[in-house]
Structure formats: structure tokens, C-alpha cells
Protein backbone atom coordinates (compact mmCIF):
# COMPACT_ATOMS: atom_id res chain seq x y z
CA UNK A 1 -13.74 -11.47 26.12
CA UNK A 2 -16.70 -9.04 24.53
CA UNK A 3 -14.69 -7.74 21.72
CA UNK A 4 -15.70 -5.38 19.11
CA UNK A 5 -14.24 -5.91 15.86
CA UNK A 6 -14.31 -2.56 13.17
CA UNK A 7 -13.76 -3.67 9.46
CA UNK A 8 -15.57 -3.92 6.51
CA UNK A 9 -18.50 -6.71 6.62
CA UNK A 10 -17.90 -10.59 6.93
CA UNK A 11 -19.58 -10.71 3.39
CA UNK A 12 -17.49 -8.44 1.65
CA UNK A 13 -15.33 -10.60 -0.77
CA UNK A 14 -12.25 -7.90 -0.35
CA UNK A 15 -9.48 -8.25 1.64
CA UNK A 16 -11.07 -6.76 5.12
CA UNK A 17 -14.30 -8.63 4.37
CA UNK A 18 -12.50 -12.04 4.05
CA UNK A 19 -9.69 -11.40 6.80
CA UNK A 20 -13.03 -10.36 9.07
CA UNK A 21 -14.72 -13.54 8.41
CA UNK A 22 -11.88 -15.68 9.31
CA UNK A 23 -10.50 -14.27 12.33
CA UNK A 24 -14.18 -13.29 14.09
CA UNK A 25 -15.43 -16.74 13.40
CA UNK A 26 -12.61 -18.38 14.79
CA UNK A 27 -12.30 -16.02 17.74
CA UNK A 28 -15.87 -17.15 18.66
CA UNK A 29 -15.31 -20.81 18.25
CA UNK A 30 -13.05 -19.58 20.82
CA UNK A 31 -15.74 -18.64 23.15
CA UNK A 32 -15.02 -15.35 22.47
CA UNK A 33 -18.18 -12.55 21.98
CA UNK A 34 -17.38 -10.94 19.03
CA UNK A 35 -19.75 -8.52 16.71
CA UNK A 36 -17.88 -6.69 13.96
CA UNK A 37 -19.89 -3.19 13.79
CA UNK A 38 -19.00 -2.35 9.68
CA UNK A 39 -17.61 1.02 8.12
CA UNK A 40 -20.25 0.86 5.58
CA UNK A 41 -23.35 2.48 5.82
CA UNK A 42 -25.62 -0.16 6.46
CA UNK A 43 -28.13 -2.19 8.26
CA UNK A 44 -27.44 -4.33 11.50
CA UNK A 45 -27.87 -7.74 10.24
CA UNK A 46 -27.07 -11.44 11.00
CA UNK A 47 -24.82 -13.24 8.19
CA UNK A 48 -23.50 -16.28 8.59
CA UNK A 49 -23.82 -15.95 12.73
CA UNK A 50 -21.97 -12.94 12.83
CA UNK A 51 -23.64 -10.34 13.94
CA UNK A 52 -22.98 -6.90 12.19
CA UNK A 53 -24.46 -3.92 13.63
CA UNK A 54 -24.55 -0.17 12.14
CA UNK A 55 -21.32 2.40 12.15
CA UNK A 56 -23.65 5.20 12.27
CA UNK A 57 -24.10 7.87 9.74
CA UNK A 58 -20.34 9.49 10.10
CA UNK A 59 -17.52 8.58 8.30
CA UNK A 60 -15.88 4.81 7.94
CA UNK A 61 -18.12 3.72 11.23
CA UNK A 62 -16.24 5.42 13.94
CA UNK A 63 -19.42 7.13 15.68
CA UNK A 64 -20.63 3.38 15.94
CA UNK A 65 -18.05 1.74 17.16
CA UNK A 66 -17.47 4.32 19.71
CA UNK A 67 -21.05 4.28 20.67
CA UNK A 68 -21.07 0.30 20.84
CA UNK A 69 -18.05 -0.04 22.78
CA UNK A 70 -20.24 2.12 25.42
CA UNK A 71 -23.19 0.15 24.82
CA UNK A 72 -22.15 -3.57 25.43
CA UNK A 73 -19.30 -2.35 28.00
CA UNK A 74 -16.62 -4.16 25.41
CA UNK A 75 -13.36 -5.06 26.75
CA UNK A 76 -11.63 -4.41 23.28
CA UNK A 77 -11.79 -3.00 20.24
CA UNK A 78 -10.14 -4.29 16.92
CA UNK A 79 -10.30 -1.70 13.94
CA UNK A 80 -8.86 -3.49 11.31
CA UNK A 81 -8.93 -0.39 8.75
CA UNK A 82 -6.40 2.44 7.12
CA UNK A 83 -6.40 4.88 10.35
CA UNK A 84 -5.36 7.93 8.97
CA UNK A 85 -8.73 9.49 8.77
CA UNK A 86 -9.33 8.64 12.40
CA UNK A 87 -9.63 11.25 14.85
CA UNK A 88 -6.63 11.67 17.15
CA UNK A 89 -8.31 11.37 20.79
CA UNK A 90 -10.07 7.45 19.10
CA UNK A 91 -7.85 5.45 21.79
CA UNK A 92 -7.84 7.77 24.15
CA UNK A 93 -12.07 8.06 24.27
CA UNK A 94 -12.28 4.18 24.21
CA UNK A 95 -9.59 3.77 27.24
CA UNK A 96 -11.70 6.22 28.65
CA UNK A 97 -14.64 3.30 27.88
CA UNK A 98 -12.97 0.82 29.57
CA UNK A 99 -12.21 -1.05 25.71
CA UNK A 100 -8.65 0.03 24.94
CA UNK A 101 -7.43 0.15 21.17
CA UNK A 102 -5.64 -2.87 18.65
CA UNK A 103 -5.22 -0.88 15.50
CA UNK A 104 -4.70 -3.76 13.40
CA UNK A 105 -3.72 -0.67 10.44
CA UNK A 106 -1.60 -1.45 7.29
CA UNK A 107 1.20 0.64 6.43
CA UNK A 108 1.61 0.64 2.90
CA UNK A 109 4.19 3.86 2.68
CA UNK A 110 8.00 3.47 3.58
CA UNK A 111 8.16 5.17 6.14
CA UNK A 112 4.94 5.06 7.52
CA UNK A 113 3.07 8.47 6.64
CA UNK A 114 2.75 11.35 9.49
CA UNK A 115 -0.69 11.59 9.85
CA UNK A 116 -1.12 7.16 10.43
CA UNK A 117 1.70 7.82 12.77
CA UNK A 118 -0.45 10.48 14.90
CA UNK A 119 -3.09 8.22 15.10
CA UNK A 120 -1.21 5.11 16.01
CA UNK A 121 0.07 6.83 18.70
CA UNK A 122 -2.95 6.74 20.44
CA UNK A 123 -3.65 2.83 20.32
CA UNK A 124 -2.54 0.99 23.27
CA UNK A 125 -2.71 -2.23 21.19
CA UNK A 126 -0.88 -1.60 17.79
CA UNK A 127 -0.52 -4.62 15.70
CA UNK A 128 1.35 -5.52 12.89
CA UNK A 129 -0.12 -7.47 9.97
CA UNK A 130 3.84 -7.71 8.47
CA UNK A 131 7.36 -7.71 8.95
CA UNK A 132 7.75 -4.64 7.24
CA UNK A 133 5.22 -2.83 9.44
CA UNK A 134 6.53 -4.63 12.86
CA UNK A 135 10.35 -3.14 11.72
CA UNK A 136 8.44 0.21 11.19
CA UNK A 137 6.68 -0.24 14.50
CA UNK A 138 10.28 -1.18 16.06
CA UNK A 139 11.80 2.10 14.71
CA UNK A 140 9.23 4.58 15.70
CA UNK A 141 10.08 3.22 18.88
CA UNK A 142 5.78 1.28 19.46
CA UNK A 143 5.39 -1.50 20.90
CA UNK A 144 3.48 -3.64 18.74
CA UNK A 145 2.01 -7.42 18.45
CA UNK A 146 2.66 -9.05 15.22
CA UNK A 147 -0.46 -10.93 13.92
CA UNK A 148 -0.12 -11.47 9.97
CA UNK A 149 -3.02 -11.67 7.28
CA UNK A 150 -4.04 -15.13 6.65
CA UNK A 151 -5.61 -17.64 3.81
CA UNK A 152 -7.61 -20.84 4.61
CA UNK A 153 -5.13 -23.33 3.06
CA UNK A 154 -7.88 -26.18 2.82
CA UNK A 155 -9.57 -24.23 0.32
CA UNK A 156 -6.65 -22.44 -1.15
CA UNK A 157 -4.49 -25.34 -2.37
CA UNK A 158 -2.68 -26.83 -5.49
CA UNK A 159 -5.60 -27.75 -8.09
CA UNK A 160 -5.64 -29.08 -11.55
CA UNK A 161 -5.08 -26.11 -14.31
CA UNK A 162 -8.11 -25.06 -16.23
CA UNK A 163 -6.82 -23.04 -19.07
CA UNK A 164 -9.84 -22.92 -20.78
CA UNK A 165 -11.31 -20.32 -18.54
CA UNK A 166 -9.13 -18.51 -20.61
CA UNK A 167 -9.01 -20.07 -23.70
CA UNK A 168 -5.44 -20.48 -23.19
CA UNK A 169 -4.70 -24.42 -23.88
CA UNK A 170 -0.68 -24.86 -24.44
CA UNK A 171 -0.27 -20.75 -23.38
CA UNK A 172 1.70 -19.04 -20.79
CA UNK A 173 -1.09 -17.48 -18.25
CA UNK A 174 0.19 -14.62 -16.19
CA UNK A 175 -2.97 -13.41 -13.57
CA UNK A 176 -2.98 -10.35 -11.69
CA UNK A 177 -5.42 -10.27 -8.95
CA UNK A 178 -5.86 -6.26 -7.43
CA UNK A 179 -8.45 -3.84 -7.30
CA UNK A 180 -8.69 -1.12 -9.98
CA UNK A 181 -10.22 1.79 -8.06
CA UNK A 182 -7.12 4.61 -7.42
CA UNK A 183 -5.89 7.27 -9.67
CA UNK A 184 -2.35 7.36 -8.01
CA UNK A 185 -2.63 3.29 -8.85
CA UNK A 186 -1.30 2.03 -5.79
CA UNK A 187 -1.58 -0.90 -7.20
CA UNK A 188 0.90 -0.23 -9.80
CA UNK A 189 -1.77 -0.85 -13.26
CA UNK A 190 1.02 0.93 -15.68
CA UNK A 191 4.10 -1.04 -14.70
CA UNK A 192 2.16 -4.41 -14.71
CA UNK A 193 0.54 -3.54 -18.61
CA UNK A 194 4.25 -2.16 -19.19
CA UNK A 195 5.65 -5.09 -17.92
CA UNK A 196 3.72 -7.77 -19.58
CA UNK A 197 2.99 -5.52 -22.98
CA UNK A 198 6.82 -5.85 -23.59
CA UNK A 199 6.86 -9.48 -22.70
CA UNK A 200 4.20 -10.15 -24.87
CA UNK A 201 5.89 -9.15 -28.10
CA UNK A 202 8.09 -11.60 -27.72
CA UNK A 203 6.09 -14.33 -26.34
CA UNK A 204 2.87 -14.12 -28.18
CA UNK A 205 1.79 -17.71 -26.71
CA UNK A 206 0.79 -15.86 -23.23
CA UNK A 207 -2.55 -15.02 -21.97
CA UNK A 208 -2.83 -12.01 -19.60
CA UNK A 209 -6.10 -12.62 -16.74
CA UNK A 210 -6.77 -9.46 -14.77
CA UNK A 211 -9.26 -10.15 -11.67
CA UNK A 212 -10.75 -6.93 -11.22
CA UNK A 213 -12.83 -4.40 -13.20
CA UNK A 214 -11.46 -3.29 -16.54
CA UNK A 215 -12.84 0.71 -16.92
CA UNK A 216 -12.20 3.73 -14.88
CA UNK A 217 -15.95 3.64 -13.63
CA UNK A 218 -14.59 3.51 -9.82
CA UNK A 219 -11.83 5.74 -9.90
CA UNK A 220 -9.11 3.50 -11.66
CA UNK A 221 -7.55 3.10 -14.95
CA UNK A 222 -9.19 2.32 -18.59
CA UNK A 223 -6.95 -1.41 -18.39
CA UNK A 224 -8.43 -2.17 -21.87
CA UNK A 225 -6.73 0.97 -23.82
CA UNK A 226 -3.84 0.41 -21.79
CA UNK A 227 -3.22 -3.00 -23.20
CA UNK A 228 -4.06 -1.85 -26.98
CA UNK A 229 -0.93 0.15 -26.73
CA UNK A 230 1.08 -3.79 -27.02
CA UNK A 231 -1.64 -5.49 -29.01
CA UNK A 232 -2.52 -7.80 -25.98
CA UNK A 233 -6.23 -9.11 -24.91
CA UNK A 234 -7.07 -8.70 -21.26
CA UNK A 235 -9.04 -11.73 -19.83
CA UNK A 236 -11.39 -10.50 -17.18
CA UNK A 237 -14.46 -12.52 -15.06
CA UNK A 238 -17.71 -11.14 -15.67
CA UNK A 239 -18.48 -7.94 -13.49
CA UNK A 240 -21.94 -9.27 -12.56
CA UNK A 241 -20.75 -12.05 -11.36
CA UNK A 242 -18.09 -11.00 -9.66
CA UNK A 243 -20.11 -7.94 -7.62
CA UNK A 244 -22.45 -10.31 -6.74
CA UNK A 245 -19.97 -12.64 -4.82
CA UNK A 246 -20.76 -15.33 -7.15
CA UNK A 247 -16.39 -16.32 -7.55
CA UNK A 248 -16.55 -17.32 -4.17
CA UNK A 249 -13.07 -18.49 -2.66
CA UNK A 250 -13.09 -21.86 -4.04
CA UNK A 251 -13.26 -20.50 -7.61
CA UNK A 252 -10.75 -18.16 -6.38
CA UNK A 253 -8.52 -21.25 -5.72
CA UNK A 254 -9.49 -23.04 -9.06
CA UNK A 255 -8.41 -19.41 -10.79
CA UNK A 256 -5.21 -19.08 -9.54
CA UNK A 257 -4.27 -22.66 -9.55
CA UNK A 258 -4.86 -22.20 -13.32
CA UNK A 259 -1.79 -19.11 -13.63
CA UNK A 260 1.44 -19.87 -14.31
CA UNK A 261 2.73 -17.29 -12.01
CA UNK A 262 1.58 -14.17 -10.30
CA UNK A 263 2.53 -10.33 -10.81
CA UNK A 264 1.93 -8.09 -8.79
CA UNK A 265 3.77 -4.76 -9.35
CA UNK A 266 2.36 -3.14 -6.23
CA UNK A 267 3.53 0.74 -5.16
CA UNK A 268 2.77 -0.06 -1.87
CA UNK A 269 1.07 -2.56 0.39
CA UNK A 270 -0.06 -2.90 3.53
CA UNK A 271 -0.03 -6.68 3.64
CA UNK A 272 -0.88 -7.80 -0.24
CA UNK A 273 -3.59 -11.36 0.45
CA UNK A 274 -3.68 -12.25 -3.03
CA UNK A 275 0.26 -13.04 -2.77
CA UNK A 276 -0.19 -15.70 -0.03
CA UNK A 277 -3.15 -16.84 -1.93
CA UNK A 278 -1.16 -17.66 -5.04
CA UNK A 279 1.58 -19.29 -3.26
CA UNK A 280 -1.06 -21.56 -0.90
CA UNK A 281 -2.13 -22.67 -4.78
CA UNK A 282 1.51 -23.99 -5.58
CA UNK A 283 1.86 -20.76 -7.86
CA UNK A 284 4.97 -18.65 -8.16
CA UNK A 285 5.01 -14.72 -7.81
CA UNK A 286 6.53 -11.20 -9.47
CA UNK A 287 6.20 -8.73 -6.95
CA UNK A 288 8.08 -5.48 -6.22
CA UNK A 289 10.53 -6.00 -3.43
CA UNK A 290 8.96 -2.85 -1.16
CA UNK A 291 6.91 -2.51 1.93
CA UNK A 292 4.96 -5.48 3.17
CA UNK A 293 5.24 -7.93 -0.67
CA UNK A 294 9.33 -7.70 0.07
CA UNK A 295 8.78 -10.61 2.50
CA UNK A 296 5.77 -12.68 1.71
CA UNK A 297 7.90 -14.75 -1.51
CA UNK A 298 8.73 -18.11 -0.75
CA UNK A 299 8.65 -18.78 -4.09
CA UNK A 300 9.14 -16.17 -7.19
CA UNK A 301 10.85 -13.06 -7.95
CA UNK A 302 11.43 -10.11 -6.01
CA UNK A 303 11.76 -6.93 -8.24
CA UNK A 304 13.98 -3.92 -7.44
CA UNK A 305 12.20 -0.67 -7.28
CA UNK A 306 13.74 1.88 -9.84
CA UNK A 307 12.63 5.41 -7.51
CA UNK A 308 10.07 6.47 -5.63
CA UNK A 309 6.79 8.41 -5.65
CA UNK A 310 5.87 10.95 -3.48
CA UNK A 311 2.00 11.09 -2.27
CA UNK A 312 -0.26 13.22 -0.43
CA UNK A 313 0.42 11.18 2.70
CA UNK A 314 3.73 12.70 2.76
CA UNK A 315 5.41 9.77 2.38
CA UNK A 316 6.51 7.87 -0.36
CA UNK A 317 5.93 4.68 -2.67
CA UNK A 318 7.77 2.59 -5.14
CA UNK A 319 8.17 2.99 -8.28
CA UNK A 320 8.97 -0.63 -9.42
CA UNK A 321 11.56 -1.46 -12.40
CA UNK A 322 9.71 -2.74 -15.00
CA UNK A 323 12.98 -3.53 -17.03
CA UNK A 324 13.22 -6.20 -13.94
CA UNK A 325 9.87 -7.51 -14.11
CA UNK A 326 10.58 -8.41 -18.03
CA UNK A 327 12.98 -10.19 -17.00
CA UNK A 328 11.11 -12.05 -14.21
CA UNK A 329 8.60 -13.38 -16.88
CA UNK A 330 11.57 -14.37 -19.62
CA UNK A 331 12.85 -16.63 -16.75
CA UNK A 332 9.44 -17.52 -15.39
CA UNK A 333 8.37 -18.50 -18.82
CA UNK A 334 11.97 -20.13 -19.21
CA UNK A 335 10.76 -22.71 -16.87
CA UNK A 336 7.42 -23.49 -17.63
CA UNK A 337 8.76 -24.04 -21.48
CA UNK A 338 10.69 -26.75 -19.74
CA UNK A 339 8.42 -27.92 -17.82
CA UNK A 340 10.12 -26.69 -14.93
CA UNK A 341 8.06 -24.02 -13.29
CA UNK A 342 5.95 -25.95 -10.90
CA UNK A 343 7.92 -29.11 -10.29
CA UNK A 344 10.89 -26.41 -8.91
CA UNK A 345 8.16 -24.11 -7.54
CA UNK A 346 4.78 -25.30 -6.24
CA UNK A 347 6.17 -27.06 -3.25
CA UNK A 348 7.99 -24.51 -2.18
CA UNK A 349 5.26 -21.89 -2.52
CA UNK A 350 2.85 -24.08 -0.64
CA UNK A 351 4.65 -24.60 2.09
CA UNK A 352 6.00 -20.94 2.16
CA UNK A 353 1.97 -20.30 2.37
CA UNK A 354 0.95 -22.47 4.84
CA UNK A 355 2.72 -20.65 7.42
CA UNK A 356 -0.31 -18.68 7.04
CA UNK A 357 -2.79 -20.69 7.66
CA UNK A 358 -5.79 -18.78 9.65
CA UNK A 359 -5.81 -21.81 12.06
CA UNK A 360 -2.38 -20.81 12.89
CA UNK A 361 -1.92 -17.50 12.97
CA UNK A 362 -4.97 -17.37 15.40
CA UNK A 363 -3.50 -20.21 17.82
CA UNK A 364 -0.10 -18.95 17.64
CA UNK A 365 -0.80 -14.78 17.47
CA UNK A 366 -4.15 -14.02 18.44
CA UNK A 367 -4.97 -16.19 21.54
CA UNK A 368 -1.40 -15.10 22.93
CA UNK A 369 -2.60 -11.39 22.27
CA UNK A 370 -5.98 -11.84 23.30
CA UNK A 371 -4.29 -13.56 26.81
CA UNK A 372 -2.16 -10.46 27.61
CA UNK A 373 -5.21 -8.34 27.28
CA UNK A 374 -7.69 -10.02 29.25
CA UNK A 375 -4.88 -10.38 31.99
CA UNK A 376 -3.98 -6.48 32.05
CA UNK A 377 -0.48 -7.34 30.56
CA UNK A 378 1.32 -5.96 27.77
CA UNK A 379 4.78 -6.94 27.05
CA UNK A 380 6.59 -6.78 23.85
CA UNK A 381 9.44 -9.18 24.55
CA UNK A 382 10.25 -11.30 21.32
CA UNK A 383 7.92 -9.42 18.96
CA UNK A 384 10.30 -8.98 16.10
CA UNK A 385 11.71 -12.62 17.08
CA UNK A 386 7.90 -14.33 16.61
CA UNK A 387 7.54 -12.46 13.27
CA UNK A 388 10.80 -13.19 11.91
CA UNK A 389 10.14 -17.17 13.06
CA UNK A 390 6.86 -16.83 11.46
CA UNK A 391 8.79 -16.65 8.39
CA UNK A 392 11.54 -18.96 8.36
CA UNK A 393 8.60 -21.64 8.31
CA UNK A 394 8.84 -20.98 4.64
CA UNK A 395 11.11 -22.17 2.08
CA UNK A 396 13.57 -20.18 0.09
CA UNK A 397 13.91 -20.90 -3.80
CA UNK A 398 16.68 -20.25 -5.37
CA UNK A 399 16.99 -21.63 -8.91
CA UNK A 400 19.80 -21.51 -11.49
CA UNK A 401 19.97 -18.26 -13.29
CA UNK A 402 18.82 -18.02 -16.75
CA UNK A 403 22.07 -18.91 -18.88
CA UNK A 404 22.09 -15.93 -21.16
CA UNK A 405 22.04 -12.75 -18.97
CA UNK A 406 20.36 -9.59 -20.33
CA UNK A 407 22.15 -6.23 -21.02
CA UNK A 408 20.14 -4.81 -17.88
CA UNK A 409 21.10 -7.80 -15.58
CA UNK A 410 22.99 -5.45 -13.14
CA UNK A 411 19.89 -4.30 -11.73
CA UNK A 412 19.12 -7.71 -10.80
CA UNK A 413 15.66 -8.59 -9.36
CA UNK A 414 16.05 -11.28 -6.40
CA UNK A 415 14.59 -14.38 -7.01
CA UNK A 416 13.58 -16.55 -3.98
């Protein structure tokens, strides 16, 4: 098939960029002819042997891949992007191309916004990168592929620690991996510092790693001042280094291999990579038990959310309860005091996480998809079935509670 795939470049190292890379390579292993035109403003280029061609000068790359689509007479397009600030004729002009719509969109609200619901309308392919979004799908009556996010589990795998890279020998190393770019902080910056800031004064023999920028240069939160307030250090990779794609996915894997466990006290996510990612490396996870994170844990905590937030989507997202999360890391650090945490765990994550293996998810969801379009077919018939089997290729973990229960044990997180 000639397919057009929308996203953010193959060379990005963010969650579009890296999800782009895997699935267009493989599709054209497939035999596939593939070009990803990019919602940046840049040059057509060759990276790789992917070939990237301009968006145009208008917003996020729709003029382009409009204009494409007509160009090299495509047979699909795959925008793999938030759609909400897509116009609401985009399917219909491409149908009128001859290159019907996949929104592959995320859905990080519960329930999905109005205005992403508009627009999704309008795709004749929408696909679902989660459970979460496929029941969402299911109950705004769409009918919907489910294709998850994946991880390359030969690079992503259990590797020795390498506490030094935080100068944490014989210390307790909780990592965060998330971008620091909102001002609503979808990604939930004051619960995690919260969170960890009260765990810390107990547990002064932890180390706190945040991959991401530290300031509010881009939008986000000064994480620095934040953790002053509870007398904590915030271990950070070096910015240069990091813009410049230098912590390529391997040191990815060497990073998280080297956390004891993961938090991640999202608001709301649309899929949430760096959760698979920990798990593929045999490490636990904290994450808040909403939207899409509520079932990627094969091995960790889920935490309750204690309200919600209301945004300009009109919609809403979690507030998650921190009291919960404290507890999370007692019992977290419980076990690695005993040596327990990744004898009980790391199996269990890994082979939660290699149910997402790239490899897979493209022979098992994408070449099925791919078949229905190219033979004028689509039928939703065991949709929900093939996500929910997707799943139970995972493991559940269910350890003994901590022995001493906390005053606030009633609203109990749920630990897989």
C-alpha cells in the first residue's frame, strides 16, 4: 500500500518520533511505501531511509499531508497526532482523495473531550492506541481498530544497575521519565515532588532522577524550587546532551534498568511509553489508576485518583492521591530493603512488557488493519476482545500487603 504516515519526525527522540520510527520502518520491511510527511516546520529530508517530506507552512502539517495525499495518489493516511486542532471536513477531503483517514489520536481526558470527538467523527479508520481509548471508542458508539504503542524489547531489557549515574550506591532510586513543558502539568509535576518530598523525610537514603528539563524555560514548572520545599536533590541528564539525541534508547534502557521503581503521577494520558519502557527493563511502576496508565501495570501500584480537574477541553483529568502514592513508595521501598523488589517484580514486569513488543503489535494489529483496508473491508468484530487478549499476555502481581497498615489505608491504591 502507498501510505502516508503524519507524526512528528523518525528522529525525534519523543514519544511520536520513536513510535514513528518503529512502526514506518517495519511497515516497509513489509513492502509497504511509506513516507511520514512531519508536523514540524521543516525540510524534506532522508534519515535513516525514511523519507520525510514538508507539512507546509500551516499549522501541525495538515496543508502537507493533504496536499501529499493528492500528490502520490496515497491509499491511506495515518496521523498519529492530538486531533483536536484538526479541521472538521480532514477525513472527509482525504476520502474525497481517494486516501481515507486512521486517526491513530490519544485520548488523554475521561471522557474523551468534545472538540477530539468532532474530529474523530470524521475518520473512517479510528484507532485505538489503549484499552481505555478502545472502551471510549466502544461507548461513543465508533468503530475502532485497537493497535497499542510499542517498545523494542531487545533493546529495552533487564540490565545491570548503575547507581553511580546518580551517585546513589546502597540508595533507593525512584526515576520519573515525562516531559516538563505544560502549565496545567498534565503530567502531574506537583503530586510526583509531593509525593516523593514526603517520602523523602523519612527515607533520606533515596535518590530522586527526573528525565526531563528542570526550569520553566518551555512552558513547565521550576522542578528545582519545587523540590527545595522537602530538602531533596533532583538528579537530571545534561540538557545538551539530551536535546541533541545523544541518550539514545540504549542509554535509555541502561537508565531505567538502574531505578528501583517508576512514578508516574500522570493527570492524563493518552497511552504513557515510558511505563512499558520501565516494565520491558524488569522495573516496577507508581502510576495513577486513570485513563490509558490504569491498564498498562503488570507489575507496580495503581494509585486512586482523589478528584478531578476540569480543563479547557471541557473534559476532565485526575487529580491523583498523593497520600496513596506515599504509600506506594513505603511498600516499594519495603521490598527493595529486603531485597525483595526485583526478585518478586522484574519477571513479571518483563513479561507484562513484552506483550508490546513492536514486532508484535505490527504482526498481530497492523498487518490485520492494513489487510482490511487494502481489501475495502472494515469490520469491527472482536475489537474489544483482541485488546483485552492483548493484555492478559501479561502477568498480574499481587504481593503480600505491607504488615503494618497506615491510618489512610482505606483509600487503598491497587497493587498489581
Amino acid at each position: 500500500m502507498n501510505i502516508i504516515w503524519h507524526s512528528a519526525p523518525a528522529y525525534f527522540p519523543t514519544g511520536y518520533g520513536i513510535q514513528t520510527k518503529n512502526f514506518v520502518s517495519r511497515l516497509i520491511s513489509l513492502g509497504h511505501d511509506v513516507v511520514i510527511v512531519t508536523t514540524t516546520d521543516t525540510m524534506g529530508m532522508m534519515w535513516q531511509g525514511l523519507v520525510h517530506l514538508p507539512g507546509g507552512a500551516g499549522k501541525y502539517g495538515l496543508d502537507g499531508t493533504r496536499e501529499w495525499a493528492k500528490r502520490l495518489d496515497s491509499d491511506l493516511v495515518v496521523t498519529l497526532f492530538d486531533i483536536w486542532p484538526f479541521p472538521l471536513d480532514f477525513g472527509e477531503v482525504l476520502e474525497s482523495l481517494g486516501a481515507p483517514w486512521a486517526a491513530y489520536a490519544p485520548l488523554d481526558h475521561d471522557p474523551a473531550p468534545p472538540a477530539v470527538v468532532k474530529v474523530l467523527r470524521s475518520a473512517k479508520y479510528p484507532i485505538a492506541m489503549c484499552p481505555f481509548a478502545m472502551r471510549e471508542m466502544e461507548r461513543l458508539r465508533l468503530k475502532s481498530h485497537y493497535i497499542p504503542h510499542g517498545v523494542d524489547t531487545q533493546i529495552f531489557t533487564p540490565l545491570p544497575q548503575h547507581k553511580e549515574l546518580f551517585d546513589a550506591k546502597d540508595k533507593f532510586v525512584v526515576g520519573v521519565v515525562a516531559s516538563n513543558v505544560e502549565p496545567l502539568d498534565r503530567k502531574g509535576w506537583k503530586s510526583t515532588i509531593d509525593a516523593f518530598g514526603r517520602f523523602f523525610q523519612n527515607h533520606p537514603d533515596s535518590r530522586f532522577y527526573a528525565h526531563t528539563a528542570l526550569t520553566r524555560a518551555e512552558g513547565g514548572f521550576d522542578l528545582v524550587g519545587m523540590s527545595e520545599e522537602y530538602g531533596f536533590k533532583i538528579w537530571a541528564p545534561d540538557m545538551w546532551q539530551m536535546m541533541s539525541g545523544a541518550i539514545d534508547e540504549a542509554k535509555m534502557a541502561e537508565l531505567y534498568s538502574s531505578f528501583d521503581v517508576l512514578l508516574m503521577l500522570t493527570r492524563g494520558e493518552g497511552f504513557g511509553i515510558p511505563i512499558i519502557e520501565a516494565q520491558a527493563c524488569g522495573v516496577p511502576v507508581i502510576v495513577t489508576d486513570f485513563t490509558a496508565p490504569s491498564d498498562l501495570v503488570g507489575a507496580g501500584w495503581k494509585i486512586p485518583i482523589a478528584g478531578k480537574r476540569w480543563t479547557p477541553m471541557n473534559s476532565w483529568w485526575a487529580e491523583p492521591d498523593v497520600d496513596a502514592a506515599v504509600e506506594a513508595l513505603e511498600e516499594a521501598y519495603d521490598l527493595w530493603k529486603a531485597g525483595k523488589l526485583r526478585t518478586e517484580m522484574r519477571d513479571k514486569a518483563r513479561s507484562f512488557a513484552e506483550g508490546f513488543d513492536f514486532n508484535l503489535i505490527v504482526e498481530n494489529h497492523w498487518v490485520p488493519f492494513l489487510e482490511e483496508v487494502e481489501h475495502g473491508k472494515k469490520s469491527n468484530a472482536g475489537g474489544g476482545q483482541k485488546a483485552l487478549q492483548h493484555l492478559s499476555e501479561g502477568r498480574i502481581h499481587n504481593s503480600q500487603q505491607r504488615e503494618k497498615k497506615s491510618k489512610r489505608s482505606k483509600r487503598r491504591r491497587k497493587k498489581r
